[in-house]
Protein backbone atom coordinates (compact mmCIF):
# COMPACT_ATOMS: atom_id res chain seq x y z
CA UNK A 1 16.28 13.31 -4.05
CA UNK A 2 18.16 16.63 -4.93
CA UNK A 3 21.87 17.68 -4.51
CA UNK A 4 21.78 21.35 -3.96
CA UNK A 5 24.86 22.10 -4.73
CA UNK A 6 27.35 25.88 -5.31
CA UNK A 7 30.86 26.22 -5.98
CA UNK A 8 34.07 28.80 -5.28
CA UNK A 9 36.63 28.59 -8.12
CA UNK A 10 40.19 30.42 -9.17
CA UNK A 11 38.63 31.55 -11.89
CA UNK A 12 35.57 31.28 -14.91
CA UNK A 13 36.84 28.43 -16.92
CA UNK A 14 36.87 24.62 -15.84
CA UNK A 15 39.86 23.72 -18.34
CA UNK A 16 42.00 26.06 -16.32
CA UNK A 17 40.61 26.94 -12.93
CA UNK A 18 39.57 24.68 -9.78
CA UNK A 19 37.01 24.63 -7.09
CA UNK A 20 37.97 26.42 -3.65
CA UNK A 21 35.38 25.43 -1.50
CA UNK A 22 31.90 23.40 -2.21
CA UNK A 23 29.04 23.77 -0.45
CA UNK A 24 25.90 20.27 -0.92
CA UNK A 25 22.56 20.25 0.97
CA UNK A 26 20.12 17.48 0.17
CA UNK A 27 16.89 18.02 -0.40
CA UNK A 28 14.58 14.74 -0.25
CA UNK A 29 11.44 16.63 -2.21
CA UNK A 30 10.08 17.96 1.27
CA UNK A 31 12.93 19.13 3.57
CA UNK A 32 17.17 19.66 3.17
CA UNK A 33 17.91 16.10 4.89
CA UNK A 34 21.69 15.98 4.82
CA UNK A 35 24.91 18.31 4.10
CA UNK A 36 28.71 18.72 3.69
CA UNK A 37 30.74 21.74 3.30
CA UNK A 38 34.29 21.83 2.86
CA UNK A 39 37.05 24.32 1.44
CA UNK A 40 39.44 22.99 -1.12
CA UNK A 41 43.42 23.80 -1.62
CA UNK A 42 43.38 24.39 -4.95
CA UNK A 43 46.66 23.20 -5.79
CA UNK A 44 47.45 27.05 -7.27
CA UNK A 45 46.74 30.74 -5.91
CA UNK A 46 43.95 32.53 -5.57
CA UNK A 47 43.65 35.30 -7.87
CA UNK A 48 43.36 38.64 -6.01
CA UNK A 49 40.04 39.65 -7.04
CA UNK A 50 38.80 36.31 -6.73
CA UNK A 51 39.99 36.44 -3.36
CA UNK A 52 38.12 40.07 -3.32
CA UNK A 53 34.76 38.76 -4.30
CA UNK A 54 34.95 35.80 -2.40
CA UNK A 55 37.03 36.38 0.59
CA UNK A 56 38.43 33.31 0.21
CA UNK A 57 42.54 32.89 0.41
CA UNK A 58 45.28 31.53 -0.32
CA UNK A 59 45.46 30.93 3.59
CA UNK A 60 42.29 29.85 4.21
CA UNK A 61 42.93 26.89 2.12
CA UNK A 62 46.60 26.60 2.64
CA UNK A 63 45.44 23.22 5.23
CA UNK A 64 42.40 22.41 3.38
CA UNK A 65 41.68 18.93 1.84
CA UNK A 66 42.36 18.66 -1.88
CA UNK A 67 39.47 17.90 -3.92
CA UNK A 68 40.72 14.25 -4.28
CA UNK A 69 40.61 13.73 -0.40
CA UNK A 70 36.63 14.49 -0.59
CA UNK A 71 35.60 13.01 -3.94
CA UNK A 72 34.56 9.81 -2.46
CA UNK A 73 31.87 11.63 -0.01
CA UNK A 74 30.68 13.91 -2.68
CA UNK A 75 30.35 11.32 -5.27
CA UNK A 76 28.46 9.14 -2.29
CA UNK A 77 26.30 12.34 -0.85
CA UNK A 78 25.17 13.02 -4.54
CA UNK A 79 24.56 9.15 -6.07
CA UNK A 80 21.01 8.91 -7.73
CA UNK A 81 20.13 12.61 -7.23
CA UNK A 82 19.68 15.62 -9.35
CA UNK A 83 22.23 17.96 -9.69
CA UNK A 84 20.75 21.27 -8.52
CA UNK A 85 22.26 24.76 -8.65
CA UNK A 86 21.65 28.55 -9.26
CA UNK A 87 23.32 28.41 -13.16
CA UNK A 88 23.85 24.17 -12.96
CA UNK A 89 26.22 24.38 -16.02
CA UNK A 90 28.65 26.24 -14.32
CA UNK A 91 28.75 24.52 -11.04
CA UNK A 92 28.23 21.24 -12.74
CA UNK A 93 30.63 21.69 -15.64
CA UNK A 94 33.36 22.12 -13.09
CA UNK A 95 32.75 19.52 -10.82
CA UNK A 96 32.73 17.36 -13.52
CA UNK A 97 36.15 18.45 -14.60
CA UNK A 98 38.02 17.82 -11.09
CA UNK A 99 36.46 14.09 -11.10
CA UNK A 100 37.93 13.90 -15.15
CA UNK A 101 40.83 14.57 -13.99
CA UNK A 102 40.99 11.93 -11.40
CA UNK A 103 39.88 9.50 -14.43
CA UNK A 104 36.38 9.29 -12.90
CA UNK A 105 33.32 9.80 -14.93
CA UNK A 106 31.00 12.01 -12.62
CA UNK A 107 27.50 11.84 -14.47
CA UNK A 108 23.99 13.43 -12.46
CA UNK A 109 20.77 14.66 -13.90
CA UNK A 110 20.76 18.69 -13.45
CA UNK A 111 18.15 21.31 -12.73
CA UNK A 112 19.03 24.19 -13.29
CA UNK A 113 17.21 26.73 -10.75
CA UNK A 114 17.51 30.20 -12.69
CA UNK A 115 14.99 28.45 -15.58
CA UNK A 116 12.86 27.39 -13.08
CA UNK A 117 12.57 30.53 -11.43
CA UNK A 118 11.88 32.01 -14.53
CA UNK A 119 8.98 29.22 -15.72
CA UNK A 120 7.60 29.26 -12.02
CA UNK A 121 7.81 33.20 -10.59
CA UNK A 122 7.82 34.85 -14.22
CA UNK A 123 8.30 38.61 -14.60
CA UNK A 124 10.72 39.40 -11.25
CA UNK A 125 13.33 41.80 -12.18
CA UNK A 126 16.38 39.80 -12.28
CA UNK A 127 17.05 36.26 -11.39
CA UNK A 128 21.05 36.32 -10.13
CA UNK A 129 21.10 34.74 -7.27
CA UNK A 130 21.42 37.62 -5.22
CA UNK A 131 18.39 40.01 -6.38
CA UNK A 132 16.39 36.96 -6.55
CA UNK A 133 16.66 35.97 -3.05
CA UNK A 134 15.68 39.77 -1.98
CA UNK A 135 12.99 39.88 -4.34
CA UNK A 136 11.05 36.77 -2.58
CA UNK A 137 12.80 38.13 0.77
CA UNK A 138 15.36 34.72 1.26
CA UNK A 139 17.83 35.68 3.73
CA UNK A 140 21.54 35.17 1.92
CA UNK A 141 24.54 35.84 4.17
CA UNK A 142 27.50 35.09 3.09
CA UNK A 143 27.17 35.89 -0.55
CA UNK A 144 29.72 34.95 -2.43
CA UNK A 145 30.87 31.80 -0.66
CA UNK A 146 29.53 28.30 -1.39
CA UNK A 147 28.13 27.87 1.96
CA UNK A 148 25.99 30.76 1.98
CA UNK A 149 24.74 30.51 -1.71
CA UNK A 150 23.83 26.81 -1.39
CA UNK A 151 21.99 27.56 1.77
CA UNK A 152 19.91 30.39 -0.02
CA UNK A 153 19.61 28.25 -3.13
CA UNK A 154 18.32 25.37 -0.96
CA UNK A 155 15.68 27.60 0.10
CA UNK A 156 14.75 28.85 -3.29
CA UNK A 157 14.48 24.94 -4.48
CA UNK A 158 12.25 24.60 -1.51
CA UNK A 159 9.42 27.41 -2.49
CA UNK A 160 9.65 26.35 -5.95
CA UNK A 161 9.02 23.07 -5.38
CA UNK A 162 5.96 24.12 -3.58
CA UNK A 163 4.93 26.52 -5.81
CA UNK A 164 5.14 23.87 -8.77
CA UNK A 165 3.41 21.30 -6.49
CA UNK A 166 0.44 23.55 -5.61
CA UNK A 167 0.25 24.41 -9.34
CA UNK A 168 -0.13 20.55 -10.10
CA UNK A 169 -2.82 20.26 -7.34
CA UNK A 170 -5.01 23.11 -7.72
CA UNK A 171 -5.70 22.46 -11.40
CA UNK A 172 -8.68 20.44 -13.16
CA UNK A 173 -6.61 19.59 -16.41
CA UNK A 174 -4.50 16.80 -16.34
CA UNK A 175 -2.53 17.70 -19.33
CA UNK A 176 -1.07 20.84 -17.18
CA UNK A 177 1.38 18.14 -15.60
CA UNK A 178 3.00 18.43 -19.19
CA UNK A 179 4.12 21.83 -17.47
CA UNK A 180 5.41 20.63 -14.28
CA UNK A 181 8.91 19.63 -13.29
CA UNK A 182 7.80 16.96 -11.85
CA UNK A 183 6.52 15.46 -15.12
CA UNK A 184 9.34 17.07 -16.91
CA UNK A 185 11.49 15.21 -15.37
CA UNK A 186 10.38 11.94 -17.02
CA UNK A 187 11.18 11.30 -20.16
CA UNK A 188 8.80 9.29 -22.76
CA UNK A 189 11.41 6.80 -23.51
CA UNK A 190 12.49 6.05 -19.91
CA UNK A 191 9.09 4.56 -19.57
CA UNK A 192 8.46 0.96 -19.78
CA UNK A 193 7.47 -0.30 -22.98
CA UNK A 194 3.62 -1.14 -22.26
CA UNK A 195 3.36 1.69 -20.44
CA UNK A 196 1.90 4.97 -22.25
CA UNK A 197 2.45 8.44 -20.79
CA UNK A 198 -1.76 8.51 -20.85
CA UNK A 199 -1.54 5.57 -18.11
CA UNK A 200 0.83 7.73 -16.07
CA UNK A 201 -1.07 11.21 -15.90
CA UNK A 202 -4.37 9.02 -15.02
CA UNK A 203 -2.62 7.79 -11.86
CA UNK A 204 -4.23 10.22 -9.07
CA UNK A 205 -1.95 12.72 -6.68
CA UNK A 206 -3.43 11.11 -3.85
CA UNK A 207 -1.78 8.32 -0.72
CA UNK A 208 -2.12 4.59 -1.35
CA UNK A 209 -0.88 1.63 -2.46
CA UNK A 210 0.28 0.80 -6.21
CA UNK A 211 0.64 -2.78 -8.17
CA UNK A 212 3.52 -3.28 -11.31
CA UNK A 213 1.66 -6.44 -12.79
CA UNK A 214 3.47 -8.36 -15.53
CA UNK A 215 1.19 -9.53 -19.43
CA UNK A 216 -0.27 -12.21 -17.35
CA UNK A 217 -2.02 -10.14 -14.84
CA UNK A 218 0.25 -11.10 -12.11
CA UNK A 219 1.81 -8.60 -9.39
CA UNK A 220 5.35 -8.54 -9.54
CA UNK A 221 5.88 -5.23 -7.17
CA UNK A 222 3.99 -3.60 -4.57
CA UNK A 223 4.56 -0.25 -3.60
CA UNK A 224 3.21 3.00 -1.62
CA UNK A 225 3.31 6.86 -1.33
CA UNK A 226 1.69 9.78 -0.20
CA UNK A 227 0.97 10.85 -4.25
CA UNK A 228 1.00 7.66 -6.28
CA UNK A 229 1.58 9.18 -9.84
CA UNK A 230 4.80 11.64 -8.06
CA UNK A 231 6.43 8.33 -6.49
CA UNK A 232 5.56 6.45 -9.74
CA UNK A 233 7.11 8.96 -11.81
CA UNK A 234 10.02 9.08 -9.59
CA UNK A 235 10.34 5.26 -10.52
CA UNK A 236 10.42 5.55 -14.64
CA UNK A 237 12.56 8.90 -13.95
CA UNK A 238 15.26 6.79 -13.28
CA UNK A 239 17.56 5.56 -16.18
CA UNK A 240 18.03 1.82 -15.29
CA UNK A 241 21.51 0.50 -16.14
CA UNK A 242 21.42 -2.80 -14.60
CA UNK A 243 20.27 -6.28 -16.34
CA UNK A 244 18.00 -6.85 -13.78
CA UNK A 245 16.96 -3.33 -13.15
CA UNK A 246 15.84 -3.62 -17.26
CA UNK A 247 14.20 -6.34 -17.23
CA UNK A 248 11.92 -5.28 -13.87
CA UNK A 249 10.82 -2.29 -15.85
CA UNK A 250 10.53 -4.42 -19.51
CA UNK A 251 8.04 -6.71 -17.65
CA UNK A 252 5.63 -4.09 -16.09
CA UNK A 253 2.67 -4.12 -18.52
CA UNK A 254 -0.15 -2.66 -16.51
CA UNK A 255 -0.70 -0.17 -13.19
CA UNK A 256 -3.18 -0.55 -10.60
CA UNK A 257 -3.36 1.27 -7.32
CA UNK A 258 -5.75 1.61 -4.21
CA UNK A 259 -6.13 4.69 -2.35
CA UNK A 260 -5.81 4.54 1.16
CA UNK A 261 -6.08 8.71 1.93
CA UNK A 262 -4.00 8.34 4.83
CA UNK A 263 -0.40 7.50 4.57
CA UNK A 264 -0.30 5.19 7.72
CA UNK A 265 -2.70 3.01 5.94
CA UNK A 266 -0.66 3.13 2.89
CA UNK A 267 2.08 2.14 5.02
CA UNK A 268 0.22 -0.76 6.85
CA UNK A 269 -1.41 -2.08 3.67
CA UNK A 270 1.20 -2.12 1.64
CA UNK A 271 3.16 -4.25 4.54
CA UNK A 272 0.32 -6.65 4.46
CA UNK A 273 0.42 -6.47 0.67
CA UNK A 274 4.15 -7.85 0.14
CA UNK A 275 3.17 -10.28 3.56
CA UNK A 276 0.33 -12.03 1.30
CA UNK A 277 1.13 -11.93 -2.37
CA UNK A 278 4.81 -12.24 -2.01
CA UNK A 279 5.69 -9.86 -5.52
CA UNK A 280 9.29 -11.03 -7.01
CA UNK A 281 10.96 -7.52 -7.18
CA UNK A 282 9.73 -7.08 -3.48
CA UNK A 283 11.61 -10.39 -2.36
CA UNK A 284 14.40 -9.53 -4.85
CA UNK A 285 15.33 -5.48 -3.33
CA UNK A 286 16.24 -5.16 0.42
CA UNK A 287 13.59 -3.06 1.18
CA UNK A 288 13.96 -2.00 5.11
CA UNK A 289 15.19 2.01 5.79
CA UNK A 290 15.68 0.47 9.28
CA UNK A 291 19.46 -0.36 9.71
CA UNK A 292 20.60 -0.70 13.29
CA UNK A 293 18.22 -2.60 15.90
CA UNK A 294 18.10 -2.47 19.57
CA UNK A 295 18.82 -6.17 20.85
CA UNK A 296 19.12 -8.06 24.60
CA UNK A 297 21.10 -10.92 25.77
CA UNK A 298 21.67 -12.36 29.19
CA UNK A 299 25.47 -11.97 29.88
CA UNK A 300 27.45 -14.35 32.19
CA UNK A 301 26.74 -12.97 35.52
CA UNK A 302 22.87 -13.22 34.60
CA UNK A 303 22.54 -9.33 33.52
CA UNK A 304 19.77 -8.86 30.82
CA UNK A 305 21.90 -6.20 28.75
CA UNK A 306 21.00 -3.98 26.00
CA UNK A 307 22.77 -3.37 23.42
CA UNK A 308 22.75 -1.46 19.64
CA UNK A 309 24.25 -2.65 16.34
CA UNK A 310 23.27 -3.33 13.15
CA UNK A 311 20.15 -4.83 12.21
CA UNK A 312 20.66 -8.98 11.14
CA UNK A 313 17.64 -10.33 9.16
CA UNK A 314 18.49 -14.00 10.82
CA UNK A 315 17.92 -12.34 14.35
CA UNK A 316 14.79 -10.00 14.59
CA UNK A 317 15.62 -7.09 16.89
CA UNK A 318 13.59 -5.46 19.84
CA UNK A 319 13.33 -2.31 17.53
CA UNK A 320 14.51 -1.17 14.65
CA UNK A 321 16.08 2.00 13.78
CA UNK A 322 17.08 4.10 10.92
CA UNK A 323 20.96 4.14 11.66
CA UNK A 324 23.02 3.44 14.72
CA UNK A 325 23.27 7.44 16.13
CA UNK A 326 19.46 7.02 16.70
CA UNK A 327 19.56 3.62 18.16
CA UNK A 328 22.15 4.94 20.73
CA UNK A 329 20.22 8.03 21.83
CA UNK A 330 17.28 5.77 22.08
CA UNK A 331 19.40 3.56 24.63
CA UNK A 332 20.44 6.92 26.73
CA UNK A 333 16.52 7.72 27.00
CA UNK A 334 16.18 4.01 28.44
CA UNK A 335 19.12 4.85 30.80
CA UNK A 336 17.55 7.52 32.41
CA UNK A 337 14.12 6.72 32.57
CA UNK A 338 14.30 2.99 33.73
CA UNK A 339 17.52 4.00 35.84
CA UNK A 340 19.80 0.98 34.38
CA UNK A 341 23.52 0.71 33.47
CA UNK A 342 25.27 2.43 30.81
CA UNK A 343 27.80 0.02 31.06
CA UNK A 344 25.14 -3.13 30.47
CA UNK A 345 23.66 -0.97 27.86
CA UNK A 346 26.81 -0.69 25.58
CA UNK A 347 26.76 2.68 26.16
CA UNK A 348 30.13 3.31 28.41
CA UNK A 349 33.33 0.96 27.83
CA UNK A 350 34.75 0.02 30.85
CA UNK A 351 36.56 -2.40 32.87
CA UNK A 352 35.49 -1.04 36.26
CA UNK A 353 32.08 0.47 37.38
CA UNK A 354 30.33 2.98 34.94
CA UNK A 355 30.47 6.65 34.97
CA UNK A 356 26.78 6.79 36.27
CA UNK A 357 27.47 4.83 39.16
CA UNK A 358 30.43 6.94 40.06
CA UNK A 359 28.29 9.70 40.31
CA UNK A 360 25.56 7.39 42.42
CA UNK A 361 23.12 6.90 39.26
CA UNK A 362 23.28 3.48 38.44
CA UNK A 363 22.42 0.90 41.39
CA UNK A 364 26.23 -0.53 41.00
CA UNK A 365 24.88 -3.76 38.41
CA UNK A 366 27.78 -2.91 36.52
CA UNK A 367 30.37 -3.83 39.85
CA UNK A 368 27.53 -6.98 40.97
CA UNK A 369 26.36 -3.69 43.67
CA UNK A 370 22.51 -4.76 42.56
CA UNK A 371 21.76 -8.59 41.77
CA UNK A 372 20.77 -9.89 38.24
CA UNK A 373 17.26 -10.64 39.41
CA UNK A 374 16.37 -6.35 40.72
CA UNK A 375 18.28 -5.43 37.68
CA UNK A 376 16.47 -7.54 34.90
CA UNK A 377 13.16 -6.51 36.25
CA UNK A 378 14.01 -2.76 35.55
CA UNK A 379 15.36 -3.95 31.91
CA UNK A 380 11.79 -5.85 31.25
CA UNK A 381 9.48 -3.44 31.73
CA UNK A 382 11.74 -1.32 29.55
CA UNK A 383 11.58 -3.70 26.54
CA UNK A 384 7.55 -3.96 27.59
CA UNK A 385 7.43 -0.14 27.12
CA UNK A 386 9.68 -0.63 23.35
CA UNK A 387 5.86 -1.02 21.95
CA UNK A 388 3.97 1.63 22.32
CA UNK A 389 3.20 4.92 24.63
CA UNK A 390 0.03 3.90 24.81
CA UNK A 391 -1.77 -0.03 25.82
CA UNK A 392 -4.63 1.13 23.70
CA UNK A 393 -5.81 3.77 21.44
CA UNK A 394 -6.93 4.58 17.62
CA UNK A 395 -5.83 6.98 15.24
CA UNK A 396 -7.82 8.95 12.95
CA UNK A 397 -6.57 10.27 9.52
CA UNK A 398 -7.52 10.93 5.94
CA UNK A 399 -9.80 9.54 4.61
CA UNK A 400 -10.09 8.62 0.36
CA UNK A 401 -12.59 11.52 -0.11
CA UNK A 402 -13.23 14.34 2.27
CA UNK A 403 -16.95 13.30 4.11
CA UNK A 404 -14.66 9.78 4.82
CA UNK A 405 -12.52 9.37 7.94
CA UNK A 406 -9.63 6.75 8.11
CA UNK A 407 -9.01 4.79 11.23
CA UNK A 408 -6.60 2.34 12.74
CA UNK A 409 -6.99 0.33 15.90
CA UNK A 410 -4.04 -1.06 18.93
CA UNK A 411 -5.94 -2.24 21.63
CA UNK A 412 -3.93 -3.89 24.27
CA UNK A 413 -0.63 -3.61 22.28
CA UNK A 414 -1.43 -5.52 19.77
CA UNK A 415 -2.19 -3.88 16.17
CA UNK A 416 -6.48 -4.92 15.32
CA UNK A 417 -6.00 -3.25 11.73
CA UNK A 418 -7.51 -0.24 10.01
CA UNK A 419 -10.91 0.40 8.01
CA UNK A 420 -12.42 4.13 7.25
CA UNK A 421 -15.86 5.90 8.53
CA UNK A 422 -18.01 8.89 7.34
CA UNK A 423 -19.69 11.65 9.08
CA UNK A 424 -23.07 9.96 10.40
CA UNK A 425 -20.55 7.69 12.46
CA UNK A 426 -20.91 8.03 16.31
CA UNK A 427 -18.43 6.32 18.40
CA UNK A 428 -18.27 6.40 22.35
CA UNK A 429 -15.89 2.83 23.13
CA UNK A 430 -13.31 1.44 22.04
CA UNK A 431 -15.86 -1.30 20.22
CA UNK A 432 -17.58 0.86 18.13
CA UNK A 433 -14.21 1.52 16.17
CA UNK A 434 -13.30 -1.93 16.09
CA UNK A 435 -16.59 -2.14 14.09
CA UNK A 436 -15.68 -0.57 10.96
CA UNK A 437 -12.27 -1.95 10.40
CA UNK A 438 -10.65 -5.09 8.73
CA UNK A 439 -8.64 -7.02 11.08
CA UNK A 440 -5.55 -7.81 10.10
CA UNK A 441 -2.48 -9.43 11.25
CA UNK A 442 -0.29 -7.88 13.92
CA UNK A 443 3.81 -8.44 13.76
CA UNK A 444 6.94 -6.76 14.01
CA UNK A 445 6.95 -4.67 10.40
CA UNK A 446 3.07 -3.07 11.81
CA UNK A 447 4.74 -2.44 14.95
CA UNK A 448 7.36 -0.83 13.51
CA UNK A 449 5.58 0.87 10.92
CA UNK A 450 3.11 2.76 13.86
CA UNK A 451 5.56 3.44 16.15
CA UNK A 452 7.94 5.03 13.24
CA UNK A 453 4.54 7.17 12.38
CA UNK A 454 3.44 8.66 16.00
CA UNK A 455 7.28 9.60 15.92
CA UNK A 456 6.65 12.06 13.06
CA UNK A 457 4.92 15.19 12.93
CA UNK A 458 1.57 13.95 11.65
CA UNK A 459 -1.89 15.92 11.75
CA UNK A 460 -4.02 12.74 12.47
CA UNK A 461 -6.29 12.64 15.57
CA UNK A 462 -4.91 10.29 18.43
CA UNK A 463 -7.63 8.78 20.94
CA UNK A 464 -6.45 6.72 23.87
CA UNK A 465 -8.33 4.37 25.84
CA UNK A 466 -7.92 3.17 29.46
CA UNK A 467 -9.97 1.40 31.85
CA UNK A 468 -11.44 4.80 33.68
CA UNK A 469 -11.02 7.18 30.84
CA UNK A 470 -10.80 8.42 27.53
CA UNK A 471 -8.82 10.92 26.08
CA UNK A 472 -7.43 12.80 22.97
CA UNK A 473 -3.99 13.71 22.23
């Protein structure tokens, strides 16, 4: 993960001057993810030709927060990334200043993006910020003002990163990763101790599963990604400060991996992975990205009701969901199509009748208008329909070399598993697929893990079956 990250100051020197407005955008290694912007009152005027250059005034920022009023969302926005800016000692330098003087130690990893630019798009005629970006036509408005430059820096990360990857993949020599910033990135001695930086370049750029196993032999971690060596790098990038962070990485002695070509599989195996062998550091992290869950209870008139909150390991939920914004718009979607109550969904607070029936929406449930037994029937086939769009259907990715095809197979709801084909394969049913695959278990976490993926905007081939037809989406 990368903070993107450009200042406005009074001035050129961080012993004397202070930041006027700060602009972050994060950048997870594929797309900006998150942002804040906000001015900042200074404390002192605005030089005029600051003011000039920047357009920003002493009025402007006359009601603006002081930096000490937003320090606890930038130091929260930016934990465990890199520090990334257009000249990162000057951005970083003073940033690190305004948390000294609030007696906070404010320590990131930087990247600096005028070297990069240099290493990666050599020979351009300047690299300021400003010729850059109309050299490799990025749009920058607002030059001059933290909002714009981050923006136009964000973008710059973004084709460098791309350029950098494409540079990694397109070459037969190993040893250019030395080169990358990727591999720069990791240092030699972050590495665990029986691990050699010979061991890491032989990991392959490819989707699957990895194993961390201990002297003994034994698996102590199980993990996935779409490029095992990247997300294995990522993991020894990291300076461990914790005791038991240290002693995870002092106890990996070996590597082992299984490519999987698509990253669904990945994802599926990996679940059954942890399921089986039960790794310690997979029991010992809290592992799920899904935070808020959709749940149902019956209430005291005999209304099934729907509600969204955060996700409680001691109760499994309906569906999961990555925070609680999503979980509610997934509730209004449920509203309209299945025509129930906002007020029984926890989505309108009310004593009296909701706002939907007051505009002859909702059947009147919410004022005992439509009795628990109409009502619930409508909320059931809604929870039926939390599984998937489709009763049954395949999907066909990646496979681990490019004559190979991956599949995985639902078939009546229920999750079969996933297994791979090549190109003599022929398949008219529904059978033939389940023919080439391991069957493995279904539960919740597969559930979760497909639905999540046909919510994304993969490239893999969807087939559905039905009883009549079949068809491809």
């Amino acid at each position: 993960m990368y903070a993107i990250i450009d200042i406005e100051t009074t001035g050129g020197q961080p012993s004397e001057d202070r930041i006027t407005e700060i602009a972050i955008f994060i950048h997870d290694g594929n797309q900006v993810v998150d942002q804040f912007h906000s001015l900042i009152n200074p404390g002192r005027p605005i030089p005029f030709f600051i003011s000039q250059l920047t357009g920003i005034t002493d009025e402007m920022v006359k009601d603006a927060p002081k930096f000490h009023e937003v320090a606890k969302q930038i130091v929260q926005i930016t934990e465990g990334n890199v520090f990334v800016a257009h000249n990162v000692r000057f951005d970083y330098s003073f940033v690190k200043k305004e948390f000294a003087d609030l007696g906070f130690t404010f320590q990131r990893k930087t990247l600096c993006t005028v070297r990069l630019s240099r290493k990666l798009m050599p020979g351009l005629p300047s690299y300021s910020l400003g010729k850059l970006c109309k050299s490799i036509d990025i749009p920058l408005q607002m030059r001059h003002r933290a909002i714009g430059d981050a923006e136009a820096t964000a973008i710059l990360f973004d084709r460098l990163l791309k350029i950098d990857e494409k540079k990694v993949n397109d070459s037969q020599d190993d040893k250019l990763l030395e080169t990358s910033s990727i591999s720069k990135e990791i240092k030699t001695s972050l590495l665990p101790p029986a691990i050699s930086r010979d061991m890491v370049d032989a990991l392959p750029l490819e989707a699957g599963v990895y194993y961390f196993h201990d002297e003994s032999g034994e698996i102590i971690y199980v993990g996935k990604s779409k490029s095992i060596r990247k997300r294995i790098i990522q993991h020894f990038s990291i300076d461990f400060k914790s005791k038991k962070s240290i002693e995870f990485k002092n106890r990996i002695a070996s590597i082992t991996y299984e490519r999987t070509g698509s990253e669904l599989v990945a994802l599926l195996f990996e679940s059954d992975e942890i399921k089986k062998r039960k790794p310690f550091y997979n029991r010992a992290q809290r592992r799920s990205v899904y935070h808020s869950g959709i749940y149902s209870y019956y209430d005291q008139d005999g209304y099934l009701r729907l509600t969204f909150q955060k996700a409680k390991t001691e109760v499994p939920p309906l569906l999961t969901m990555s925070n609680q914004f999503q979980a509610k718009n997934f509730l209004y979607n449920r509203v309209a199509k299945y025509n129930l109550c906002q007020k029984l969904c926890d989505l309108y607070k009310t004593n009296g009748p909701c706002f939907d029936y007051q505009v002859h929406q909702c059947k009147g449930a919410c004022v005992g208008k439509e009795s628990p037994e109409e009502y619930n029937q409508r909320v059931i086939e809604s929870i039926d329909a939390f599984k998937y769009d489709y009763d049954t259907f395949v999907i066909i990715g990646k496979g681990r070399h490019p004559e190979e095809k991956s599949v995985v197979v639902v078939d009546n709801g229920r999750y079969l598993g996933f297994g791979y084909f090549d190109e003599s394969f022929s398949a008219s049913s529904l059978e033939d697929f389940k023919g080439v695959i391991k069957y493995y278990n279904d539960n919740k976490d597969t559930q979760q893990i497909i639905r999540g993926y046909m919510r994304t905007k993969h490239q893999d081939k969807v087939l559905v079956f039905s009883e009549d037809v079949n068809a491809e989406i």
